[in-house]
PDB file of N, CA and C in Angstrom:
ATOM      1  N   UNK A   1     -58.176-202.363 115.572  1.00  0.00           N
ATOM      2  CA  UNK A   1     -56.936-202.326 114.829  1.00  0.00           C
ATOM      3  C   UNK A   1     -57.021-201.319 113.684  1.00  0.00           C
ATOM      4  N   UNK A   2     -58.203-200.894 113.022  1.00  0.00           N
ATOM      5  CA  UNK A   2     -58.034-200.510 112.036  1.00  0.00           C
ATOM      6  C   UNK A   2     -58.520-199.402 111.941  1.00  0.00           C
ATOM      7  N   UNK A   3     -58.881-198.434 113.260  1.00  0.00           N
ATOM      8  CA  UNK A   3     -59.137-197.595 113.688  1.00  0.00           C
ATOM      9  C   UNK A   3     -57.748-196.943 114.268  1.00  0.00           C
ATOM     10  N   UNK A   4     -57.045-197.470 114.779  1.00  0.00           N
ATOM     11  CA  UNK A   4     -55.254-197.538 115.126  1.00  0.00           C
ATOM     12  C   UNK A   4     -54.198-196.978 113.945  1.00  0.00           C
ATOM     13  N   UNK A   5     -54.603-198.395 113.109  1.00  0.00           N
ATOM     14  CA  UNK A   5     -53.945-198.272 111.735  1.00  0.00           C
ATOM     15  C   UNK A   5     -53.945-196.782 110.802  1.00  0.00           C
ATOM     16  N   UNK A   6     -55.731-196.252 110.777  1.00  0.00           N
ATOM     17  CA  UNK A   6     -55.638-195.063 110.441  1.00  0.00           C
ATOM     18  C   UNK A   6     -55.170-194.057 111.022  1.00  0.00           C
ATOM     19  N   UNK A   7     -54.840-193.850 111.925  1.00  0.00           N
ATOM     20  CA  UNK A   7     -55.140-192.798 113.093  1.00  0.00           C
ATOM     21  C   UNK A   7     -53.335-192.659 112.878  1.00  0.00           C
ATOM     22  N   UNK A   8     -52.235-193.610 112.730  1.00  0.00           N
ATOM     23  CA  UNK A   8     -51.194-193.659 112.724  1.00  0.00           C
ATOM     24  C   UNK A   8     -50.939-193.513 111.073  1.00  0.00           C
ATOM     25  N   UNK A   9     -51.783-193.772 110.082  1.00  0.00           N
ATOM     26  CA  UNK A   9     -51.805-193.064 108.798  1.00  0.00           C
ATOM     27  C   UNK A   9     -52.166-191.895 108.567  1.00  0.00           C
ATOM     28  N   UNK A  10     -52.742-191.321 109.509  1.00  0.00           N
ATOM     29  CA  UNK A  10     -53.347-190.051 109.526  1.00  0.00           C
ATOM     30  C   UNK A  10     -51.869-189.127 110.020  1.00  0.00           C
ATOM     31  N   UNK A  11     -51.202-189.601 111.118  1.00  0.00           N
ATOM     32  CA  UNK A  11     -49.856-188.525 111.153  1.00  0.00           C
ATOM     33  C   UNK A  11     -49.312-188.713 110.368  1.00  0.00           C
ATOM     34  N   UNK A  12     -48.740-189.868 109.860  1.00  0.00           N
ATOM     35  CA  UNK A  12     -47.704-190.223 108.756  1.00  0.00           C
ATOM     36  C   UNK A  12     -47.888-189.469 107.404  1.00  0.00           C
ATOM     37  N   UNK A  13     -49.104-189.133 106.804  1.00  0.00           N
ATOM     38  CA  UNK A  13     -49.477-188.293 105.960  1.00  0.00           C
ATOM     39  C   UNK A  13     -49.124-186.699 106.482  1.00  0.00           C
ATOM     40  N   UNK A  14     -49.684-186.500 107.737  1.00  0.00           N
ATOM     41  CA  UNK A  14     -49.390-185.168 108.116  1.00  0.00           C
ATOM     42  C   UNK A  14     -47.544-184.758 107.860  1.00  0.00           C
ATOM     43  N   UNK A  15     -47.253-185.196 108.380  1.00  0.00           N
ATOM     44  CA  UNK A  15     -45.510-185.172 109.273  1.00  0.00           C
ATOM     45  C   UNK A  15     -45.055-185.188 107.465  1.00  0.00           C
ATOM     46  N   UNK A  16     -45.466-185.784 106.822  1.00  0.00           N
ATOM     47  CA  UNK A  16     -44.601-185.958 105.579  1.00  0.00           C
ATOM     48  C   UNK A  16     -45.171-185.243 104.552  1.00  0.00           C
ATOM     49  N   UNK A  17     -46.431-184.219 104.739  1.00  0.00           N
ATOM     50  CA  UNK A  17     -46.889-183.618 103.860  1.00  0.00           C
ATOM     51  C   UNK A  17     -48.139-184.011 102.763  1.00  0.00           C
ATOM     52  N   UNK A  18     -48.615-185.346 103.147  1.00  0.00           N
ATOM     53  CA  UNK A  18     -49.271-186.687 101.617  1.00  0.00           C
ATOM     54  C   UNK A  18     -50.421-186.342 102.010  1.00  0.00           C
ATOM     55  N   UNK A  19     -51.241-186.457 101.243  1.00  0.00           N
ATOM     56  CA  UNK A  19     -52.924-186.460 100.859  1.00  0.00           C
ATOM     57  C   UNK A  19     -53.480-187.373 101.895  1.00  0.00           C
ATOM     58  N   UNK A  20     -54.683-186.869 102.941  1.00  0.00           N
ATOM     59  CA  UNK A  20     -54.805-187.715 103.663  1.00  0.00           C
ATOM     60  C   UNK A  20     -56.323-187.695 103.599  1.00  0.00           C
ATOM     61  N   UNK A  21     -57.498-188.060 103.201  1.00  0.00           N
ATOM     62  CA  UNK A  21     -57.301-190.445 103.221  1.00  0.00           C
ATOM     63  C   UNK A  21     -56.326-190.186 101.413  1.00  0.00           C
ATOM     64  N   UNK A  22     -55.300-191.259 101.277  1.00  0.00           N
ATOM     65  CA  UNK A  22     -54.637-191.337 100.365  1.00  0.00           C
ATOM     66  C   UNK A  22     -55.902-191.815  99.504  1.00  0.00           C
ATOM     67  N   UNK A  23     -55.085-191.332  97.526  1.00  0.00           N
ATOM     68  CA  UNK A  23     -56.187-191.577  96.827  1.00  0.00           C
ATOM     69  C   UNK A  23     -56.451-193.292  96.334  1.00  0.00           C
ATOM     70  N   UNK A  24     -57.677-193.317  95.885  1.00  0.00           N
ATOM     71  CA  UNK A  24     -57.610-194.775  95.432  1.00  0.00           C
ATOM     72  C   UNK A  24     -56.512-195.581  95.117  1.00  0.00           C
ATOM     73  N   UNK A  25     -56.122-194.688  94.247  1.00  0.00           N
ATOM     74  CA  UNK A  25     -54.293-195.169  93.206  1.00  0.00           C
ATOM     75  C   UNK A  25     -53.845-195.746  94.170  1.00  0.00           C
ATOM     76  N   UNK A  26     -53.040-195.376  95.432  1.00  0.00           N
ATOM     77  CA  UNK A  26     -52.264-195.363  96.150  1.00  0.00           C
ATOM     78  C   UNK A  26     -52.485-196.629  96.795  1.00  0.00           C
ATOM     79  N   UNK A  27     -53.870-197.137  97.401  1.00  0.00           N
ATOM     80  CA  UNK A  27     -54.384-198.416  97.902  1.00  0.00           C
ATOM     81  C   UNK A  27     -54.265-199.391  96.698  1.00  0.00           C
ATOM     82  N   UNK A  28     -54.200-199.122  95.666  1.00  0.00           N
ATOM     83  CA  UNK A  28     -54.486-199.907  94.658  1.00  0.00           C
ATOM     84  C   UNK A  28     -52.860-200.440  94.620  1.00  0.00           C
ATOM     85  N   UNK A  29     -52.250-199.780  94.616  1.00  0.00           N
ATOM     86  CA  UNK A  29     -50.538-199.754  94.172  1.00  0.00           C
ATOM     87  C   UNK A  29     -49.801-200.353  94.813  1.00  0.00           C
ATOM     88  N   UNK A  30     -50.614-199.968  96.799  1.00  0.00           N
ATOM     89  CA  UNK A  30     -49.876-200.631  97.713  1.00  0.00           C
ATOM     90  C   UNK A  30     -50.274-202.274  97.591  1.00  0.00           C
ATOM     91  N   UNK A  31     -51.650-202.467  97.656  1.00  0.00           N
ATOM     92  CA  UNK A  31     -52.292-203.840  96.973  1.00  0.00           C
ATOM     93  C   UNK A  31     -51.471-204.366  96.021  1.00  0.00           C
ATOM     94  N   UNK A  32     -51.178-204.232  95.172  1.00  0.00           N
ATOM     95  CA  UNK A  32     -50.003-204.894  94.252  1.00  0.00           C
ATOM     96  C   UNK A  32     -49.172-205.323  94.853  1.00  0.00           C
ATOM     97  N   UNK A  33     -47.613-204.498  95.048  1.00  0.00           N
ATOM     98  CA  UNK A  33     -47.037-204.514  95.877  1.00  0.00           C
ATOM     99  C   UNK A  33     -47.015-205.882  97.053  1.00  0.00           C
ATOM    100  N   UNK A  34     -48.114-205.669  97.632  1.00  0.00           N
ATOM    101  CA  UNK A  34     -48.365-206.351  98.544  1.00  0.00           C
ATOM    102  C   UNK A  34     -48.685-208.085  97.793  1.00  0.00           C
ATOM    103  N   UNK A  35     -49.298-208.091  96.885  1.00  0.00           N
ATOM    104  CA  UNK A  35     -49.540-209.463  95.742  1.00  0.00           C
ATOM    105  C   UNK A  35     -48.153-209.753  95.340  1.00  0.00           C
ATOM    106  N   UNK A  36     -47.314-209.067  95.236  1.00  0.00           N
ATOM    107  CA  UNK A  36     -46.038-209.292  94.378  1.00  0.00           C
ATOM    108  C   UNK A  36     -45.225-210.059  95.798  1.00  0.00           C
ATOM    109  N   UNK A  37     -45.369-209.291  96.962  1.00  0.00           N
ATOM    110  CA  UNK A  37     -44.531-210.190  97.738  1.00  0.00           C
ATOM    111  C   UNK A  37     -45.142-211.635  98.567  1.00  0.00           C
ATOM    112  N   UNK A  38     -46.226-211.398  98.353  1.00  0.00           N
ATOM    113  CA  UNK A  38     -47.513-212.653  98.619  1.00  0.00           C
ATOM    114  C   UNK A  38     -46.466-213.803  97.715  1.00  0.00           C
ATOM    115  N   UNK A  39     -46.677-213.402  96.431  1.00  0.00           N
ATOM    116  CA  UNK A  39     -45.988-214.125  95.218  1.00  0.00           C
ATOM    117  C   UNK A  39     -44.691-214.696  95.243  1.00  0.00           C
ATOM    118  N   UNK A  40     -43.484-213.717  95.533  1.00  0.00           N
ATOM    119  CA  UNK A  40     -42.568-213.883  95.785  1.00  0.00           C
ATOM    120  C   UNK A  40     -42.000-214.605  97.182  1.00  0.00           C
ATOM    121  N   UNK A  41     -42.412-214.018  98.545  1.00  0.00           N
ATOM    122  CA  UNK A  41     -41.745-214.195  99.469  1.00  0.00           C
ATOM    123  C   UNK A  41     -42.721-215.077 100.012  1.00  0.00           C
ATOM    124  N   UNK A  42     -43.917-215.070 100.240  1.00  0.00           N
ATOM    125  CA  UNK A  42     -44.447-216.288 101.536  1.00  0.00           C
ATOM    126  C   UNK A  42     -45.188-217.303 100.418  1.00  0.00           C
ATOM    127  N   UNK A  43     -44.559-217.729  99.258  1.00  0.00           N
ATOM    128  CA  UNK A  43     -44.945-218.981  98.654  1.00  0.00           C
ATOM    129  C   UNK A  43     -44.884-219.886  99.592  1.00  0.00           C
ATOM    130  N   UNK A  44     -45.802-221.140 100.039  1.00  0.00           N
ATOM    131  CA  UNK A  44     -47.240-220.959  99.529  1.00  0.00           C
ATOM    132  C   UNK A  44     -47.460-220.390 100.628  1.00  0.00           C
ATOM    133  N   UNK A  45     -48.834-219.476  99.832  1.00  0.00           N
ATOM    134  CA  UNK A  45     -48.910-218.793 100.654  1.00  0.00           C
ATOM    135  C   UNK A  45     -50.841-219.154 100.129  1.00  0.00           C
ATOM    136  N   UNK A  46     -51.927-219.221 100.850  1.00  0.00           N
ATOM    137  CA  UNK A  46     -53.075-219.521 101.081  1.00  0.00           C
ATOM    138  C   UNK A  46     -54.292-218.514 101.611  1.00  0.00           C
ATOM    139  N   UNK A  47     -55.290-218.524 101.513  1.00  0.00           N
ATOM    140  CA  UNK A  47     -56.103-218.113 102.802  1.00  0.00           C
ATOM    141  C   UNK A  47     -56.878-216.925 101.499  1.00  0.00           C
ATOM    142  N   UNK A  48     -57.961-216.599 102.921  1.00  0.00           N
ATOM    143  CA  UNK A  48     -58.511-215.690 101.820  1.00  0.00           C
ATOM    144  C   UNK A  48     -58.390-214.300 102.573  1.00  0.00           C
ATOM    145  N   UNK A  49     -57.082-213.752 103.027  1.00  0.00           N
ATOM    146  CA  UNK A  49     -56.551-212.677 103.349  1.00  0.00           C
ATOM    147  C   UNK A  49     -56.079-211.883 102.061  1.00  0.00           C
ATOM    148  N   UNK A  50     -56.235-212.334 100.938  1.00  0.00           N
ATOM    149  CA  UNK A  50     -55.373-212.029  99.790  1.00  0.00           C
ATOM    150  C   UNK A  50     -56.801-212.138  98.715  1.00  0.00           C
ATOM    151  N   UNK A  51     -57.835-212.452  99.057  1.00  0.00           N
ATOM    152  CA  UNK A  51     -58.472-213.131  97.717  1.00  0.00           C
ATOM    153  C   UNK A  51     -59.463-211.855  96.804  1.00  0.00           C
ATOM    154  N   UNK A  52     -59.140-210.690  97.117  1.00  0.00           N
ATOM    155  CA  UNK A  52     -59.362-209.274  96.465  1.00  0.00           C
ATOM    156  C   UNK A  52     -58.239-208.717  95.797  1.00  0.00           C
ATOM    157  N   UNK A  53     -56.877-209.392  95.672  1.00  0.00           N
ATOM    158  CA  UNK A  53     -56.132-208.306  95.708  1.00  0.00           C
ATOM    159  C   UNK A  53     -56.110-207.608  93.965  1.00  0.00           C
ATOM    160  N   UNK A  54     -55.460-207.394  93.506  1.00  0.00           N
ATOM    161  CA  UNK A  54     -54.668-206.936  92.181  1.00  0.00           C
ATOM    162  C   UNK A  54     -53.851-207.691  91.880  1.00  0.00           C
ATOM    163  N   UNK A  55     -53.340-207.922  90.571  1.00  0.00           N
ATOM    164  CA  UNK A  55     -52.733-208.321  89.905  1.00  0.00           C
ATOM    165  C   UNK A  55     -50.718-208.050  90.647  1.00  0.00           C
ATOM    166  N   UNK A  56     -50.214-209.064  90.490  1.00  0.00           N
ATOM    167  CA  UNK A  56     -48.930-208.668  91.670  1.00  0.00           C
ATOM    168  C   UNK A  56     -48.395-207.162  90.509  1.00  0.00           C
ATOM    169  N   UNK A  57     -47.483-206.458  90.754  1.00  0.00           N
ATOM    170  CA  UNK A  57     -46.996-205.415  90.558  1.00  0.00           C
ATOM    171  C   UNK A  57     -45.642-206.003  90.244  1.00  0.00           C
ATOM    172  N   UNK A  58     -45.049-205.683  88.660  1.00  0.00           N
ATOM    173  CA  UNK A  58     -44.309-205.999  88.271  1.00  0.00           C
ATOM    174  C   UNK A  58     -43.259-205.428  88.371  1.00  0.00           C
ATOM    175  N   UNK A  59     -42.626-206.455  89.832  1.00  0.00           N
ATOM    176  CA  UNK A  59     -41.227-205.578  90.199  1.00  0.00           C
ATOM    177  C   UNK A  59     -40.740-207.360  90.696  1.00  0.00           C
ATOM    178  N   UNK A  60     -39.430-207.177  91.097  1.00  0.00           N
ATOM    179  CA  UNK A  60     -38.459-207.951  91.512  1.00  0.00           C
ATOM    180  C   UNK A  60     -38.025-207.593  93.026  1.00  0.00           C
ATOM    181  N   UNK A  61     -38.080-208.704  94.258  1.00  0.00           N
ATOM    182  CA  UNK A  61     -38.215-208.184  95.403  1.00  0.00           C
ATOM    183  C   UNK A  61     -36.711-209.327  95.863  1.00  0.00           C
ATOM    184  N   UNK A  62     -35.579-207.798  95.945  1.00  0.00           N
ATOM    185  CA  UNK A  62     -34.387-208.637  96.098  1.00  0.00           C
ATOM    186  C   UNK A  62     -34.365-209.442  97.686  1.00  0.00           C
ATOM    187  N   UNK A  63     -33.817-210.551  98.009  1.00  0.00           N
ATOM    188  CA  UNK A  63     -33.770-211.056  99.127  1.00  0.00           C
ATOM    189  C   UNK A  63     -32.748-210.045 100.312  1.00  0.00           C
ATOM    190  N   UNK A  64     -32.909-209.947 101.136  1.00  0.00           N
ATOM    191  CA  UNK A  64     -32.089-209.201 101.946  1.00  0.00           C
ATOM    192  C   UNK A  64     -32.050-209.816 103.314  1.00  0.00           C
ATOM    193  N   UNK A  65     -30.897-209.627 104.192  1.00  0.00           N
ATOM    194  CA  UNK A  65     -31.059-210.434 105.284  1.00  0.00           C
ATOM    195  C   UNK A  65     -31.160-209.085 106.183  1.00  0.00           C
ATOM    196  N   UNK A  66     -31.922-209.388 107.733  1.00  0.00           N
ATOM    197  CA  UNK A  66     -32.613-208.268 108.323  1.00  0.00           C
ATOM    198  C   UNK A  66     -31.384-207.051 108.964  1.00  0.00           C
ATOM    199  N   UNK A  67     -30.108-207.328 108.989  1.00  0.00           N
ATOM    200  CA  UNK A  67     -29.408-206.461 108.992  1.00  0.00           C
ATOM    201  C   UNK A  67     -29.332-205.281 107.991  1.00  0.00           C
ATOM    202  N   UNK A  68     -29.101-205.721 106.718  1.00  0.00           N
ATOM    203  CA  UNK A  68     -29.364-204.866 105.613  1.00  0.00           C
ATOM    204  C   UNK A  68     -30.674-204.161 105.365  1.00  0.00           C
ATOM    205  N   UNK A  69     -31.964-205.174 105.872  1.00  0.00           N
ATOM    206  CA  UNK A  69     -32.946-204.035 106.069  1.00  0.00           C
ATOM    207  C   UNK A  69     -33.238-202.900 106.903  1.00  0.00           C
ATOM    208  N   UNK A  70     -32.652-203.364 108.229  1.00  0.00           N
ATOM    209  CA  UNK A  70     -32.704-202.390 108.946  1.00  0.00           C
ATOM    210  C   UNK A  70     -31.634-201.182 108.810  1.00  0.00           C
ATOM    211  N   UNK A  71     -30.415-201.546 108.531  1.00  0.00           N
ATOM    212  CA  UNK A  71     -29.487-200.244 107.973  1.00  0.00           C
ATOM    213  C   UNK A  71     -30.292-199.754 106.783  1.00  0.00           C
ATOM    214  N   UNK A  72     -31.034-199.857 105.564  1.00  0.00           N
ATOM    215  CA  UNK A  72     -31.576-199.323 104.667  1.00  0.00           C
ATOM    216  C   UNK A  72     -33.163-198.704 104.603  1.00  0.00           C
ATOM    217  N   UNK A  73     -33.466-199.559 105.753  1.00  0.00           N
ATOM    218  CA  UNK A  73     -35.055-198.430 106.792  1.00  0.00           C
ATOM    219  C   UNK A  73     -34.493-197.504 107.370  1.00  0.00           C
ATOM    220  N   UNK A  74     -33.608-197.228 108.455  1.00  0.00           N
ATOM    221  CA  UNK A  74     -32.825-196.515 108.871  1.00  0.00           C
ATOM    222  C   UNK A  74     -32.343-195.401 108.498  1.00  0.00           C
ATOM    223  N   UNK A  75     -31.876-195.484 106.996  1.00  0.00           N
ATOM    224  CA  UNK A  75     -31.023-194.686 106.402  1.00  0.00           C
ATOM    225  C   UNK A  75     -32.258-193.718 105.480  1.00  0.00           C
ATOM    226  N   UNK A  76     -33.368-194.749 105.093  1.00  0.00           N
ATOM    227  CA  UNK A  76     -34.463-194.079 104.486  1.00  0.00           C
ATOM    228  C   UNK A  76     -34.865-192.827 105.316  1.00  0.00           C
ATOM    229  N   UNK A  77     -35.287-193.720 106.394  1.00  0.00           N
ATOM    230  CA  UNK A  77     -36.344-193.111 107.346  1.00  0.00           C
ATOM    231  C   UNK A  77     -35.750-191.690 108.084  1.00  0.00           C
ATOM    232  N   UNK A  78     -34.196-191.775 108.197  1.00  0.00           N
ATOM    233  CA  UNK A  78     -33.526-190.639 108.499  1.00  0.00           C
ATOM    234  C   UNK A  78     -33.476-189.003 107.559  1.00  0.00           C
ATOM    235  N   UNK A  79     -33.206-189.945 106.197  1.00  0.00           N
ATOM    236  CA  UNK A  79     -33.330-189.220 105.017  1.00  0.00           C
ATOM    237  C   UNK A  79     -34.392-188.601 105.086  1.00  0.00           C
ATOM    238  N   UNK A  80     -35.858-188.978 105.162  1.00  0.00           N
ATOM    239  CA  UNK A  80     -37.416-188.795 104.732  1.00  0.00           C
ATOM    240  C   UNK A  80     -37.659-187.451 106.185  1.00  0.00           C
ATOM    241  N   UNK A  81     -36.971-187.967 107.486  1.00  0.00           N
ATOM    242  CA  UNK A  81     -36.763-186.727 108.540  1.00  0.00           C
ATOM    243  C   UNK A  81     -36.470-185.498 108.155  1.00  0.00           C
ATOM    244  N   UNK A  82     -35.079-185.502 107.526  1.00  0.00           N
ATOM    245  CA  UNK A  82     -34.005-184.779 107.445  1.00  0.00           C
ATOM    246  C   UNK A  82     -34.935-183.798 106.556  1.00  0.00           C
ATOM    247  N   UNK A  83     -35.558-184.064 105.269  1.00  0.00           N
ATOM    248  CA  UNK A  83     -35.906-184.041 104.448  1.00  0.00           C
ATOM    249  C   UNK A  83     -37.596-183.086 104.262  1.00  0.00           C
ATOM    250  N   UNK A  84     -38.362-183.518 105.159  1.00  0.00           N
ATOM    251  CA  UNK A  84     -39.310-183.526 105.472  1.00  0.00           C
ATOM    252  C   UNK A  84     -39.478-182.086 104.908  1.00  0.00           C
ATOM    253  N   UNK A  85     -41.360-181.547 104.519  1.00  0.00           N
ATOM    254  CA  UNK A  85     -41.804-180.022 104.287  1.00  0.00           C
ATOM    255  C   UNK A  85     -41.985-179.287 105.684  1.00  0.00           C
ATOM    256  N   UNK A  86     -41.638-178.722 106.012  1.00  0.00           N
ATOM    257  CA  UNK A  86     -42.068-177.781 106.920  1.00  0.00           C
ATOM    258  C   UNK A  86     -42.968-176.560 107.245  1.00  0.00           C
TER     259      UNK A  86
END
């Protein structure tokens, strides 16, 4: 899996131009992030899948129902195309 995982981080960096292996910061940030919705969205939430992380990342994670996410991945992900360095 996590040989996969990179290998599909490895284009995603390419295609979009980003530093590839991303820097510490970036793991660190997504780790937050990732604590904040640990926090927020899968209360309770258990296990020791989580028991390294960082401190949650002080943001507010509005509820959305999966229609609205997917029109707003969509609309990102089109944008980030459109957009892209060449």
């Amino acid at each position: 899996y996590k040989e996969v995982e990179a290998g599909i981080a490895r284009v995603v960096a390419e295609v979009f131009g980003l530093t590839w292996p991303a820097p510490p910061e970036v793991k660190k940030a997504d780790l937050a992030v990732l604590s904040a919705e640990r926090k927020q969205v899968l209360l309770p939430s258990y296990g020791p899948w989580y028991k390294n992380f960082p401190l949650p990342a002080d943001i507010h994670i509005e509820e959305m129902s999966w229609v609205q996410v997917k029109e707003l991945f969509s609309s990102e992900l089109n944008f980030l195309l459109t957009n892209r360095p060449k």
